[in-house]
C-alpha atoms as a PDB file:
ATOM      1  CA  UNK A   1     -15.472  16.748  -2.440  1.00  0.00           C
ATOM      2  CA  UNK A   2     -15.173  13.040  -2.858  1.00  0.00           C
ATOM      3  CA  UNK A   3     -14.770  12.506  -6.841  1.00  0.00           C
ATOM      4  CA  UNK A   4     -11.190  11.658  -6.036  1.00  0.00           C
ATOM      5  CA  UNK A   5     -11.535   8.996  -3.767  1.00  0.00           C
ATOM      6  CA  UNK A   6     -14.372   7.219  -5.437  1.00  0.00           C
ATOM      7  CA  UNK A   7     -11.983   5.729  -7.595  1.00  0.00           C
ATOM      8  CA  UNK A   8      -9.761   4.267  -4.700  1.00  0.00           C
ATOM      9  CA  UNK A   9      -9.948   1.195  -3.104  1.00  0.00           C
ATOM     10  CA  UNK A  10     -11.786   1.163   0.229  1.00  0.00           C
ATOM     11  CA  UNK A  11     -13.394   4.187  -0.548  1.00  0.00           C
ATOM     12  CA  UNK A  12     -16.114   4.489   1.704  1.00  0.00           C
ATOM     13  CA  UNK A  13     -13.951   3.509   4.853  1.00  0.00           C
ATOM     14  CA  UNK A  14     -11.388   6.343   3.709  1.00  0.00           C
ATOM     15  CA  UNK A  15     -13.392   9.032   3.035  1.00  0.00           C
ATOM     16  CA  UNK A  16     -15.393   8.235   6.841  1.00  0.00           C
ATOM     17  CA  UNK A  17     -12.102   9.409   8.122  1.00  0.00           C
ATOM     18  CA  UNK A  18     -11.005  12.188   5.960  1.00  0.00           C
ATOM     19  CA  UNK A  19     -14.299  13.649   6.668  1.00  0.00           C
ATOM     20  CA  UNK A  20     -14.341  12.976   9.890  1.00  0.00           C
ATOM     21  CA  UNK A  21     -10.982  14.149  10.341  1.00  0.00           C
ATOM     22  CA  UNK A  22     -11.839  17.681   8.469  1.00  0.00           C
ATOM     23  CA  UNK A  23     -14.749  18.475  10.297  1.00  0.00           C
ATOM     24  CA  UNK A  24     -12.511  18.033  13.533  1.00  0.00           C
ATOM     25  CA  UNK A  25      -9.573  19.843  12.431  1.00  0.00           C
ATOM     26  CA  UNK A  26     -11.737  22.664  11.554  1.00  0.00           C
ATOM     27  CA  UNK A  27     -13.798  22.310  14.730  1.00  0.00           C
ATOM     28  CA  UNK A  28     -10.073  22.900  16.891  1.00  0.00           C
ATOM     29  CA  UNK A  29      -9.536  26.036  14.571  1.00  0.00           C
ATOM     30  CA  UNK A  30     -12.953  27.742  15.024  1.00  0.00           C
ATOM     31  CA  UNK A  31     -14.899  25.995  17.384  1.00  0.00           C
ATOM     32  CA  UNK A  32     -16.303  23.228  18.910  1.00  0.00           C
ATOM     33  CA  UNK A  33     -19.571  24.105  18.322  1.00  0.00           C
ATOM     34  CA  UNK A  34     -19.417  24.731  14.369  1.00  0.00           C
ATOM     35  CA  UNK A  35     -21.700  23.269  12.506  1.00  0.00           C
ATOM     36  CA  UNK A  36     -21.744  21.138   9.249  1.00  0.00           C
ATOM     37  CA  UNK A  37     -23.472  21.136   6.001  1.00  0.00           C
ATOM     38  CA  UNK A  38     -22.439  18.242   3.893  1.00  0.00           C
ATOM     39  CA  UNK A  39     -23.713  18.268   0.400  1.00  0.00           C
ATOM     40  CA  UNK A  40     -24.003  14.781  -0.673  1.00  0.00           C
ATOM     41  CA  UNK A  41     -21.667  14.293  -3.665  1.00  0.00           C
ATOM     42  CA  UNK A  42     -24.436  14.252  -7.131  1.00  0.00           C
ATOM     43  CA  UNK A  43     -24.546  10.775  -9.125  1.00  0.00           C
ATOM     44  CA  UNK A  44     -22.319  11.219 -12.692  1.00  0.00           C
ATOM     45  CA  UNK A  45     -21.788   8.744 -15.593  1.00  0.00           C
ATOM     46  CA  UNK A  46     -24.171   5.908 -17.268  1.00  0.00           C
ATOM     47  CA  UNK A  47     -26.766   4.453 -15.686  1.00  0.00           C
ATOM     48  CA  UNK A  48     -26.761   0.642 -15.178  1.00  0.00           C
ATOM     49  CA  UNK A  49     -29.960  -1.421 -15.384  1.00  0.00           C
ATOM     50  CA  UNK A  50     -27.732  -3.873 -13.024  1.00  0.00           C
ATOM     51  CA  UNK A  51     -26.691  -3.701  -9.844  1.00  0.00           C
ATOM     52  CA  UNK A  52     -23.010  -3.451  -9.430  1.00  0.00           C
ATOM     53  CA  UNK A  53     -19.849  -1.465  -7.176  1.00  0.00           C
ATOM     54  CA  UNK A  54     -20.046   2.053  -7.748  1.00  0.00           C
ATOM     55  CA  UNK A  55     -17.201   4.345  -5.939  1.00  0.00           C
ATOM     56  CA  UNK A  56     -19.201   7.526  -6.142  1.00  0.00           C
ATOM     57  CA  UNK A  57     -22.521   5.212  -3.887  1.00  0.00           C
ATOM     58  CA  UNK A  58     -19.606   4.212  -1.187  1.00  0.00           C
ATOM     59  CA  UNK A  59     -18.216   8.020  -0.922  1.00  0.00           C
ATOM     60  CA  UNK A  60     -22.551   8.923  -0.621  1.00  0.00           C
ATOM     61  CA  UNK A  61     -22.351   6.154   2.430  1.00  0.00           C
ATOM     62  CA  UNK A  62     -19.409   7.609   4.152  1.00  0.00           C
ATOM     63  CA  UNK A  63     -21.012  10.788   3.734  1.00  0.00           C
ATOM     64  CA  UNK A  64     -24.112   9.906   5.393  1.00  0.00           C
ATOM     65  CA  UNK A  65     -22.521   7.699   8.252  1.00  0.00           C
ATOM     66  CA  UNK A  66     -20.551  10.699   8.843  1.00  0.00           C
ATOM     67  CA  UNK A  67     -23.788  12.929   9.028  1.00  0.00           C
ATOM     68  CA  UNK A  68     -25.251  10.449  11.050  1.00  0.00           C
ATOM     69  CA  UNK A  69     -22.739   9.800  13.814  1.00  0.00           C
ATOM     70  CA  UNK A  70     -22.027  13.774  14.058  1.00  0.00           C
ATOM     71  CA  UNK A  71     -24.755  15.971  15.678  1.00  0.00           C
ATOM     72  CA  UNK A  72     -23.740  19.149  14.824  1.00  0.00           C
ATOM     73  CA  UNK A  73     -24.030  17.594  10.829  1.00  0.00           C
ATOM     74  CA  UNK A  74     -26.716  17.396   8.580  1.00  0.00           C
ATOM     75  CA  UNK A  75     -27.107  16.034   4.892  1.00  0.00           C
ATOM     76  CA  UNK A  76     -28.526  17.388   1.925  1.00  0.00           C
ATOM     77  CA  UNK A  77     -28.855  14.647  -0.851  1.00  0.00           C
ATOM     78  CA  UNK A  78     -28.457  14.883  -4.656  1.00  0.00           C
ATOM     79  CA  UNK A  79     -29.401  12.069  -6.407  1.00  0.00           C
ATOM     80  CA  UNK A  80     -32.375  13.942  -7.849  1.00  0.00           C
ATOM     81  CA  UNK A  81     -29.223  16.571  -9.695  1.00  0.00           C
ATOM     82  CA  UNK A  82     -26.037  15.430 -11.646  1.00  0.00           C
ATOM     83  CA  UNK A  83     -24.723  14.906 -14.954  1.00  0.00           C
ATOM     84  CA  UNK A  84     -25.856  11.260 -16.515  1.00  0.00           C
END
């Protein structure tokens, strides 16, 4: 989930609250106490040997804040898999 919106404006601040929003909808529908596996979204296209604004990094942050700020979530990162 994410590919979408890395390709939006504001994407990191967006996705924070569609995932945040998710994991609290389905929280009211089967519990408070459910917990969360988020599955950082894998790096994909050509590599730069600059540094420059990259949707799919800002979706990875929002994932991670949202990891972060939740304790029933945890994060398992990808940047070792993907297509390049």
């Amino acid at each position: 989930q994410g590919e979408n919106n890395a390709n939006r404006e504001g994407a990191r601040e967006a996705y924070r609250r569609q995932l945040t929003a998710l994991l609290a909808s389905w929280r009211d529908r089967f519990g408070a106490d459910l917990p969360w596996v988020i599955v950082q979204l894998a790096p994909f296209g050509r590599l730069s040997d600059q540094p420059l604004e990259n949707g799919w990094a800002e979706v990875r942050e929002a994932q991670r804040l949202v990891a972060e700020a939740d304790p029933l979530a945890e994060m398992v990162t990808t940047v070792d898999v993907g297509e390049r």
